[in-house]
Each structure stands twice: as structure tokens, then as C-alpha cells.
Protein backbone atom coordinates (compact mmCIF):
# COMPACT_ATOMS: atom_id res chain seq x y z
CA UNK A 1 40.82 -37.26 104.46
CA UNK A 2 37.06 -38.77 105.28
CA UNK A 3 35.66 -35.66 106.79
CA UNK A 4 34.31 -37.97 109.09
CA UNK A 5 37.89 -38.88 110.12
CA UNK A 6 37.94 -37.10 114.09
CA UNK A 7 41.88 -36.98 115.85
CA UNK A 8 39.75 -38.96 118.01
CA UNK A 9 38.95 -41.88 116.00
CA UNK A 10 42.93 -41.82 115.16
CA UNK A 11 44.50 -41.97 118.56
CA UNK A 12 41.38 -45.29 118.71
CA UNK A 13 42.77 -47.13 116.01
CA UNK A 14 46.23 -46.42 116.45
CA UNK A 15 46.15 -47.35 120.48
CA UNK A 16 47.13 -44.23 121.91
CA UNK A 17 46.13 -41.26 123.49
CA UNK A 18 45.07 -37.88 121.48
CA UNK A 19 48.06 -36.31 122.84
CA UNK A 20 50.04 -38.82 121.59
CA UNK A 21 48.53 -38.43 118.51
CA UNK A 22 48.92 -34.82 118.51
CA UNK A 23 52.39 -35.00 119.13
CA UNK A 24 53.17 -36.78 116.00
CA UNK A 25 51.34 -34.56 113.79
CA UNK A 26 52.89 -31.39 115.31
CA UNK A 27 56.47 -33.75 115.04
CA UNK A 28 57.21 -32.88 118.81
CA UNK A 29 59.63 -35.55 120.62
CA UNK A 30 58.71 -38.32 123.45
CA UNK A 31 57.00 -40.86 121.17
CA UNK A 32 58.31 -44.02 120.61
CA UNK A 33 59.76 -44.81 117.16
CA UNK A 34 57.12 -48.01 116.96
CA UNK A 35 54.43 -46.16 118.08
CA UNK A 36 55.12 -42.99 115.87
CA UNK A 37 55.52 -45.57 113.19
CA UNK A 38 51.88 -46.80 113.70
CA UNK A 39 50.25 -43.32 114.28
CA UNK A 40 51.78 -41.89 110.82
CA UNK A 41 50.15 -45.42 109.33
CA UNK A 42 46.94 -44.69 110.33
CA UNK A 43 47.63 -40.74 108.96
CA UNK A 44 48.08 -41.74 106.04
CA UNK A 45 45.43 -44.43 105.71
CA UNK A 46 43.18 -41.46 106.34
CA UNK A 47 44.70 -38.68 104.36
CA UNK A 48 44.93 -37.02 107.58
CA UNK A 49 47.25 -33.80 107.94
CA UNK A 50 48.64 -31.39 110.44
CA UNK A 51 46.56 -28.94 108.02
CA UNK A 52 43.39 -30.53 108.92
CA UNK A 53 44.11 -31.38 112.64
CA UNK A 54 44.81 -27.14 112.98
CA UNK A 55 41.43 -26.37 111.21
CA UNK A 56 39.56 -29.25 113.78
CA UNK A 57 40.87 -28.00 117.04
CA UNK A 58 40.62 -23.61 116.13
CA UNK A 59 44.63 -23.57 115.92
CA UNK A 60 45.69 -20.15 114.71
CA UNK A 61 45.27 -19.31 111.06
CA UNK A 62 48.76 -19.58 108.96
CA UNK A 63 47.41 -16.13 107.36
CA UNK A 64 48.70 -17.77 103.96
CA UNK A 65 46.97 -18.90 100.89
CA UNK A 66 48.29 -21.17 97.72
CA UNK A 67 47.89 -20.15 94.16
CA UNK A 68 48.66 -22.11 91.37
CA UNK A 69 48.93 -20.49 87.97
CA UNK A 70 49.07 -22.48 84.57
CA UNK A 71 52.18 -20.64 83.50
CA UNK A 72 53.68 -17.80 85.27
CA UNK A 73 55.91 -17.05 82.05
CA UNK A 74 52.88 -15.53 80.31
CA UNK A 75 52.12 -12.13 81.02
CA UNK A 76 48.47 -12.77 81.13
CA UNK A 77 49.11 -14.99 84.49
CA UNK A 78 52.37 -12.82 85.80
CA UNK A 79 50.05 -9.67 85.44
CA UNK A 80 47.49 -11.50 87.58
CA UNK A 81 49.34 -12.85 90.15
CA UNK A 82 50.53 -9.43 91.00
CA UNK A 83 47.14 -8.34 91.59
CA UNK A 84 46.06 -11.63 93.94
CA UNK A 85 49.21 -10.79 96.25
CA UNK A 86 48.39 -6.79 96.36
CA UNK A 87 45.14 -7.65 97.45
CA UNK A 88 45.98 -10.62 100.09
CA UNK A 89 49.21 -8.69 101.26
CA UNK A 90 46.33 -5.73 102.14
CA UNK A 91 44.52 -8.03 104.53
CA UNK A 92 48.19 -8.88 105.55
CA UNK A 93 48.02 -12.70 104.41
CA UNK A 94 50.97 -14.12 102.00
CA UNK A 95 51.20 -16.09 99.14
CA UNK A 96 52.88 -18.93 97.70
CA UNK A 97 53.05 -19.85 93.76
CA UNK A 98 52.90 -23.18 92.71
CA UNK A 99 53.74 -22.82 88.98
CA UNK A 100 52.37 -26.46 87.02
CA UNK A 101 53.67 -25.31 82.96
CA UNK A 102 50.50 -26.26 82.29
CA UNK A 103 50.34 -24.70 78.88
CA UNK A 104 53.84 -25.80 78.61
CA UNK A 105 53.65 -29.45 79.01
CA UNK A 106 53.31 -30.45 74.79
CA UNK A 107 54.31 -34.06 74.80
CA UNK A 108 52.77 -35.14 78.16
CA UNK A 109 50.00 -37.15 78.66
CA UNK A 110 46.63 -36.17 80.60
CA UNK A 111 47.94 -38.48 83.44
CA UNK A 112 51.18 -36.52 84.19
CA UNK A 113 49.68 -33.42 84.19
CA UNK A 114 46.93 -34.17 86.38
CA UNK A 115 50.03 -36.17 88.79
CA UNK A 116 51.76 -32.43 88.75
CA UNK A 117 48.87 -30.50 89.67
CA UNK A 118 48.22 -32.94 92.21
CA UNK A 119 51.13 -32.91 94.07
CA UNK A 120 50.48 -29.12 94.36
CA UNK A 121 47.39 -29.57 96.14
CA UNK A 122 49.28 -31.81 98.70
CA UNK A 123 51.86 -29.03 98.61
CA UNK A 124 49.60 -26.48 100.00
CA UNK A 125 47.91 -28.91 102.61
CA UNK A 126 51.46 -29.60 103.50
CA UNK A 127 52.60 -26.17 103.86
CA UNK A 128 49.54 -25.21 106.36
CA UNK A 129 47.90 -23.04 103.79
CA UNK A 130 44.76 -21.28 104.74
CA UNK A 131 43.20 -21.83 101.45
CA UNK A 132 43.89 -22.39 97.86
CA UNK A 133 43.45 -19.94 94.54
CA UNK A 134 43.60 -22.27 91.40
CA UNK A 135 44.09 -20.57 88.41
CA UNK A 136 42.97 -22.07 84.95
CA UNK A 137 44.82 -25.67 84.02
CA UNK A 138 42.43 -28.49 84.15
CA UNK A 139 39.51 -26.34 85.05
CA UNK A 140 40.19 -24.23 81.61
CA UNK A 141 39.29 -27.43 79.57
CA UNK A 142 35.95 -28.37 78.37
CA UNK A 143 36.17 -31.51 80.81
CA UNK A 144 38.75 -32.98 83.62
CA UNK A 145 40.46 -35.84 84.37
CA UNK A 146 39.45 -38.40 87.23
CA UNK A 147 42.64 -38.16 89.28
CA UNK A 148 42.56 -34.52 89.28
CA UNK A 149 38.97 -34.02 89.82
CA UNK A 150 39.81 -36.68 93.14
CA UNK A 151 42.93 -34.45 93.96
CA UNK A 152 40.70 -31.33 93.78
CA UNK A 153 37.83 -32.56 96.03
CA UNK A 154 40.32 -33.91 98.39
CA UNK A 155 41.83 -30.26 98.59
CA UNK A 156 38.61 -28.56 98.81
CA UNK A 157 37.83 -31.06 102.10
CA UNK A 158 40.67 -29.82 103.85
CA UNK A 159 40.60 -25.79 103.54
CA UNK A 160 38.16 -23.46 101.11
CA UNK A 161 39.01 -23.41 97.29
CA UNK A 162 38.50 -20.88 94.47
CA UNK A 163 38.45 -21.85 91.05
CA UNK A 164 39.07 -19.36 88.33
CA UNK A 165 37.94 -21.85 85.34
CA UNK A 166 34.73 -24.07 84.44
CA UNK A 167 32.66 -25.29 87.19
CA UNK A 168 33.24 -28.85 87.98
CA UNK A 169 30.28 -30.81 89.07
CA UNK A 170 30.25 -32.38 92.57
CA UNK A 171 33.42 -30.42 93.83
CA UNK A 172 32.71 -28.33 97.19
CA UNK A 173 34.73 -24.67 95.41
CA UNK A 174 33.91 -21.63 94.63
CA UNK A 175 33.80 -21.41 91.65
CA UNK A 176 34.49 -18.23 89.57
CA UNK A 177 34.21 -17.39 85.32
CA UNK A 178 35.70 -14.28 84.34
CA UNK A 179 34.86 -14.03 80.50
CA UNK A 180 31.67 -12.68 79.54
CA UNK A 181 32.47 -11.66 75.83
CA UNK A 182 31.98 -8.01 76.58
CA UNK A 183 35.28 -6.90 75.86
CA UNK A 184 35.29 -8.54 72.71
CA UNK A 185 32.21 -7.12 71.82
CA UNK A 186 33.44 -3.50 72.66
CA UNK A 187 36.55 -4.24 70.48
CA UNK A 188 34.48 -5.27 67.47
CA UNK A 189 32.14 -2.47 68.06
CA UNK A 190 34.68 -0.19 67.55
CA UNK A 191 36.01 -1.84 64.59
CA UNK A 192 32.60 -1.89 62.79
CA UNK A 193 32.10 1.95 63.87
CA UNK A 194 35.68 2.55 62.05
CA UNK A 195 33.92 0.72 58.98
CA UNK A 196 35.58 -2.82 58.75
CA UNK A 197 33.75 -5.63 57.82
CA UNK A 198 36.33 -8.04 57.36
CA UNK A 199 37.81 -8.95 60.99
CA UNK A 200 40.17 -11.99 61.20
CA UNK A 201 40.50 -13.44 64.73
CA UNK A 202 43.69 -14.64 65.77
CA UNK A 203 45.32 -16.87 69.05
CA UNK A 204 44.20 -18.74 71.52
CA UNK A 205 44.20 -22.42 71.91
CA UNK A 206 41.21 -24.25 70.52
CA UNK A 207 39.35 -26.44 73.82
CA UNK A 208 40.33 -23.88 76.17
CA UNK A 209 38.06 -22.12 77.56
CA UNK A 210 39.13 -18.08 77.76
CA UNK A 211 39.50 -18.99 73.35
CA UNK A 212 35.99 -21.10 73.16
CA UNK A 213 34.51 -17.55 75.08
CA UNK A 214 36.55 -15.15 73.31
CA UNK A 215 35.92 -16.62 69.74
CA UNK A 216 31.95 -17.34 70.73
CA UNK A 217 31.75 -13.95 71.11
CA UNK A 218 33.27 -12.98 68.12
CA UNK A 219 31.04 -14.68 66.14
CA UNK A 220 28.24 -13.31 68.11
CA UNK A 221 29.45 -9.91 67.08
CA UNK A 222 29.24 -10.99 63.69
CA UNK A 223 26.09 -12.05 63.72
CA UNK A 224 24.67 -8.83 65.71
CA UNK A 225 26.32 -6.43 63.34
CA UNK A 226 25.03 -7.97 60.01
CA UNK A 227 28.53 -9.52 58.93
CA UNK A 228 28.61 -13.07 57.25
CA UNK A 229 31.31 -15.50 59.14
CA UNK A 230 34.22 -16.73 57.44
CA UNK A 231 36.23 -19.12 58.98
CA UNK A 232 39.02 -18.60 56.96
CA UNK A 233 39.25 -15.43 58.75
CA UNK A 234 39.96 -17.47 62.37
CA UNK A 235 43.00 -18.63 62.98
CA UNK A 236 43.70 -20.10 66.74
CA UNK A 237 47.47 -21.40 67.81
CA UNK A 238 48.30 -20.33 71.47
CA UNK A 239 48.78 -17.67 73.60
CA UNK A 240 52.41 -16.26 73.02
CA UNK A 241 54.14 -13.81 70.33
CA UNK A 242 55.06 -16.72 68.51
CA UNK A 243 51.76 -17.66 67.83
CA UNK A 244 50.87 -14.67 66.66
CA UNK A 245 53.50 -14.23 64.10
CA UNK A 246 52.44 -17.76 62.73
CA UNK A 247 48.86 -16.87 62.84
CA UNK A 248 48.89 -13.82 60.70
CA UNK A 249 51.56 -16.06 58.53
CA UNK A 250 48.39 -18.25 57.80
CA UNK A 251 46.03 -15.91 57.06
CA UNK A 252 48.25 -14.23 54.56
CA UNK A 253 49.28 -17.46 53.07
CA UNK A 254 45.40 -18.15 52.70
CA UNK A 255 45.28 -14.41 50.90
CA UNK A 256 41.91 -13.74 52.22
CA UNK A 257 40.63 -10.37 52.56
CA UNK A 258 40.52 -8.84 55.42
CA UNK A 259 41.53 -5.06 56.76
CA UNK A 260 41.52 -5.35 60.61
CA UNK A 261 42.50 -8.36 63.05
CA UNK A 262 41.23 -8.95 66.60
CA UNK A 263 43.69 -10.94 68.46
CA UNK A 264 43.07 -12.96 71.67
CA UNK A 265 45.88 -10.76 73.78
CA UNK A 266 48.67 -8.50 73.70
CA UNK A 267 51.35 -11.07 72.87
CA UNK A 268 49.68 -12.73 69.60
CA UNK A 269 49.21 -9.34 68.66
CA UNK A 270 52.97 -8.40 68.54
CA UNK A 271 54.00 -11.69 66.98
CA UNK A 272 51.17 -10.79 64.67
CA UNK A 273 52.87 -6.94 63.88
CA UNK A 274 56.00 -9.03 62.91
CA UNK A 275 54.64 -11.25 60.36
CA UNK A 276 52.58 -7.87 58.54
CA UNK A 277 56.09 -6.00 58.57
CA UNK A 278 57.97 -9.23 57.19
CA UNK A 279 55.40 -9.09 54.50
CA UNK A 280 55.72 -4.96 53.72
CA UNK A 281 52.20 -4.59 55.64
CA UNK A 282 51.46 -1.43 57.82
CA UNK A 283 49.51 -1.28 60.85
CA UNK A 284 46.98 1.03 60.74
CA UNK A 285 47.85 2.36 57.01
CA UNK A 286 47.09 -1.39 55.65
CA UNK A 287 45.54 -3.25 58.17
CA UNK A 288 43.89 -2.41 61.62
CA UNK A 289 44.62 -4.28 64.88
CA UNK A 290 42.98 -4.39 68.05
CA UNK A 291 43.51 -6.70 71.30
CA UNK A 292 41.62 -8.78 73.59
CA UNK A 293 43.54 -8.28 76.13
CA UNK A 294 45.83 -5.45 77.52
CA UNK A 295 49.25 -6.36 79.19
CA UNK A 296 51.66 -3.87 80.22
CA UNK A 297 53.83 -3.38 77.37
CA UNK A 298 50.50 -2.02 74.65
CA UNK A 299 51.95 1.20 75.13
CA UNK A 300 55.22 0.57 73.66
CA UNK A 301 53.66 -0.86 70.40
CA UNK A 302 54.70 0.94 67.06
CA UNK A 303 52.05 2.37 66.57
CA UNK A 304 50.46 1.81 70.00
CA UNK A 305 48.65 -0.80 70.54
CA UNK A 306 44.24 -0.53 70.53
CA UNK A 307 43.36 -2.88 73.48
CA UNK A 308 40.59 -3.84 76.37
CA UNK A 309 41.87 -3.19 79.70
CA UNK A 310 40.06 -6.05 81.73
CA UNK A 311 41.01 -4.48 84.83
CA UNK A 312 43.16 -6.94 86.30
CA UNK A 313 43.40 -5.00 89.88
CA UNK A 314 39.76 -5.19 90.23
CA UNK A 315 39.26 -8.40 89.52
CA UNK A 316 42.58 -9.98 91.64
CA UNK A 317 41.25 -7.82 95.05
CA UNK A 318 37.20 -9.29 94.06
CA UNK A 319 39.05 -12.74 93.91
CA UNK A 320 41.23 -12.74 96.87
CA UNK A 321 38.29 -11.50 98.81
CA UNK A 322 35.84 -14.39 98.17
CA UNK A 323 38.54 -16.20 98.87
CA UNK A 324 39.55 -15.26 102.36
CA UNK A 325 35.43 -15.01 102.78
CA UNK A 326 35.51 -18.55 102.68
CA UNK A 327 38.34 -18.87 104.69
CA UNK A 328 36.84 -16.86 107.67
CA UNK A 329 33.29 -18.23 107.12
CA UNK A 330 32.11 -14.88 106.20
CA UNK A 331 28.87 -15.00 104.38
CA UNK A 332 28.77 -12.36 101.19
CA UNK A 333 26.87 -12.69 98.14
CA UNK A 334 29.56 -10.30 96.32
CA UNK A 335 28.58 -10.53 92.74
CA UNK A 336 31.49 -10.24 90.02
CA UNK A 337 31.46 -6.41 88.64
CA UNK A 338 34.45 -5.91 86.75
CA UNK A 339 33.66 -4.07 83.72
CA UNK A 340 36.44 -4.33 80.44
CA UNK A 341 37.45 -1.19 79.00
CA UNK A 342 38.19 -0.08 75.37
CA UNK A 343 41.75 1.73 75.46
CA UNK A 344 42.27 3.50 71.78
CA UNK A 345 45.43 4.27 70.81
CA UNK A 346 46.81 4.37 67.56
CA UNK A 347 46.68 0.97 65.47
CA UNK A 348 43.10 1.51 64.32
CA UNK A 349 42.06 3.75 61.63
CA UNK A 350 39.07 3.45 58.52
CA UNK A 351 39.69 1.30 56.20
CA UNK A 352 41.14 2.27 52.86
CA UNK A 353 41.02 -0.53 50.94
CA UNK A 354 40.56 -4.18 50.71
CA UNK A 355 42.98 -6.93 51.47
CA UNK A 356 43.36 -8.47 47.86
CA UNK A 357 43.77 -4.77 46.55
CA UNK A 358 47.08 -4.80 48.22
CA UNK A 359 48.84 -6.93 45.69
């Protein structure tokens, strides 16, 4: 909708009243079919919605927000979510999850994808939502495409929008990056402590931009500790157990050296635990591993799993209230302060030997 756009200037150009108008929009009976028919034109010429007719005349708050999620099948997201609705359902608002696939959709072009997440943002402006979370997708790529940077601006003119993903230029959202590379720091500060100077980086999907920070900051580490890079110690895929099993596959079918592994997250690092035991390879005895990323199950690891808790419950309540600032035009200059944490457990230990020693 043209923010310009007034109910007014509708019920002009359609020939009827504002009541009349409002009638339609709220779907209420004693319109004519005809002149229904030419009101919902002139809607829709406009982009106009019962969403943004509610916001321009102070009609009560829905008390629900959107949030759409990439892929609600990875734990990373699922974890996540859980903490957005804790912290809405707390200021007694609900949610609704739009799942796109997004990290599922191998085969489709740039086009469909930005079509699906699109028809999510009309999904929420549908639904009355008070505002939208948008999790990763498009915004998690190093640029986006021109129908879903339209579809996103259009959403943001309607009701507030958070963005958890690269700032895109020209859109009215807030706009919020989580990764600053200090968990992986802490992770490869511990590794270097322990003595290991040959780290292999695993997962993630190259372009993407949790894996561009993630592996940035490995190399950073690197750097800042005095160790020379090798890329054939980096090996990105994805984000899933899978992955990680294929990943460490790589690196041993490459045979370099290497005595600990930092993996993106908690899946890649059990796919990557496969792949050493399929290859006679114990974790810690042969080779340490640490993750990125801590999802519920690192405890159940054999051995237990070394990982950085990024404190998902901080972050989701920190997130859902910028969020609902916007939506009640409260003015807070909250600054993100969400600090990882290094959780040792039991798959790191000194190395003993080198990797080519080991056959």
C-alpha cells in the first residue's frame, strides 16, 4: 500500500462513503455486490488491507506477531523459535510460524523462493499480525532478490519488522546481526590452550552469512594465535548431520593432518563423530572436537560434546522485545548483550600425536 493511500481517498475513488468502505474491509453485510465489487478493486489497486485500515483508525492490537524461520526442521531454528514464543507469550502476545524450507529448496530457482517468502508476508498482513520476526532466508545471503526486497518493504509499510540477517539497504526494519565471531574465538582459544595447531573447520554453507562470520573468524583466530591457514583444513557443506559425516569424509580422504576439528554446530559435529568411528578414529584419544554451536542433545554425545552455548533464551526475549518496541512505538536504544559461552565437556583433550602418524 502507498502510505499515502488514506480510507479516505478509497471511499473517493470508489464512490462511496467511508462506512461503506469500512464495511467491506471488515466483510460486514448491506453492500451491494457491484459496489463491493468496485471497493475490493480499488483495495487491491492500492495494496490496501484490513491490517492497515486497523493500524490507521487505533483499532485494537491483534496482540500477535509472525515469524518466519528458514527451516524449522533444524534444531538451530526449532531451538530458537522456542525462545521467541517464551518471550512474546510473557508479554501475553502469540505467535504464528510461517515455515519457507528455505535451506531446503535445492533445485528451485531465486524466483520461487523469493514468490514463497512472499506470500508469507501477505500471510501475516492477512492474518492481522501486529508485526513480523523474519528469521534468516534471503536476508542470510550476501545480496537479495528484487521481488523479495519489494515484498519486504511492502511488509515493513504495513506493521514494524525485525530482521535477524544482513541489513538491506532502503528497507524501513530493524535490523538485527547476531554473530560476532566471539564464540568461535573462545572455542579456538581453548583448542590452542590444549596445544593444537592443526584445526580443520567443518559445515556451513558457503554465501551464507552465519558460515562467511563463523569461518572469518576462524581464520582470524589463526592469524591472532600465530598458526599458518590451510585451506585444506576447511571444509563447508550445510548445516545437518549429514553434512558433517561427508565433511570429515573429505578431510580424511584429503589425509591432511590435523588433531582437532571445529565444526559450525552441533549437528555437523555428530555426522562428523560418525565418519571418525567408520574410519577406527577416537574422539578425544585421536582427534579433538569442539562446536560452534550448542543444541540440546551435546550432552548425550559419546564422549560429550565441547560446545559454545550462545544463549539462545537471552537472545529470543532481547529479540521479541525490540520487536514489540516497535510495535508499541516505544523508544529504547537496547543494545545487543548476549555473551557466548564455552561449555567443556569431554571431547577435548592435548594432543598426542599428529594426524599422518595415525596410519
Amino acid at each position: 500500500m502507498d502510505k499515502a493511500v488514506t480510507i479516505a481517498q478509497i471511499a473517493r475513488e470508489s464512490g462511496v462513503s467511508i462506512a461503506t468502505v469500512s464495511r467491506v474491509i471488515n466483510d460486514l453485510s448491506g453492500v451491494a455486490p457491484e459496489t463491493k465489487k468496485r471497493v475490493e478493486a480499488v483495495l487491491k489497486k492500492h495494496r490496501y488491507t484490513s491490517t492497515a485500515f486497523a493500524r490507521g483508525t487505533g483499532r485494537r492490537q491483534s496482540m500477535t506477531i509472525g515469524i518466519i524461520m528458514p527451516d524449522i526442521a533444524n534444531p538451530y531454528f526449532a531451538a530458537m523459535f522456542q525462545e521467541f514464543e517464551a518471550a512474546a507469550r510473557e508479554k501475553n502476545y502469540s505467535v504464528f510460524l510461517c515455515n519457507t524450507a528455505f535451506y531446503s529448496c535445492a533445485g528451485k530457482s531465486e524466483h520461487e523462493k523469493d514468490s514463497q517468502e512472499a506470500e508469507f508476508f501477505q500471510m501475516m498482513l492477512d492474518k492481522h499480525a501486529d508485526g513480523v520476526l523474519v528469521v534468516g532466508g534471503q536476508t542470510d545471503l550476501p545480496q537479495v532478490g528484487e521481488s523479495f526486497r519489494a515484498a519486504l518493504q511492502r511488509l515493513a509499510s504495513h506493521i514494524p519488522v525485525v530482521v535477524l540477517g544482513n541489513k538491506v539497504e532502503g528497507i524501513d526494519c530493524t535490523f538485527i546481526q547476531r554473530e560476532t565471531g566471539h564464540g568461535v574465538f573462545l572455542a579456538m582459544n581453548y583448542l590452542t590452550m590444549l596445544g593444537h595447531g592443526r584445526i580443520a573447520f567443518i559445515g556451513g554453507e558457503t554465501g551464507v552469512g552465519i558460515t562467511s562470520s563463523r569461518l572469518s573468524s576462524y581464520l582470524d583466530a589463526l592469524k591472532a594465535y600465530g598458526i599458518g591457514t590451510d585451506e585444506g583444513l576447511i571444509v563447508t557443506s550445510d548445516y545437518y548431520t549429514p553434512d558433517g559425516y561427508s565433511a570429515m569424509k573429505e578431510l580424511l580422504r584429503r589425509g591432511v593432518d590435523f588433531t582437532a576439528f571445529l565444526a559450525v554446530n552441533d549437528n555437523v559435529a555428530f555426522g562428523a563423530y560418525r565418519a571418525l568411528a567408520d574410519a577406527g578414529l577416537q574422539i578425544p584419544k585421536d582427534i579433538s572436537a569442539i562446536s560452534c554451536d550448542q543444541f540440546f542433545s551435546a550432552e548425550y554425545f559419546v564422549p560429550r560434546l565441547t560446545s559454545i552455548d550462545q544463549h539462545n533464551e537471552d537472545f529470543g526475549r532481547f529479540v521479541i522485545h525490540t520487536l514489540l518496541n516497535d510495535i508499541n512505538n516505544v523508544q529504547k536504544n537496547e543494545a545487543l548483550s548476549v555473551t557466548p559461552e564455552l561449555i567443556i565437556r569431554e571431547s577435548c583433550e592435548k594432543p598426542k600425536r599428529q594426524r599422518k602418524e595415525i596410519y
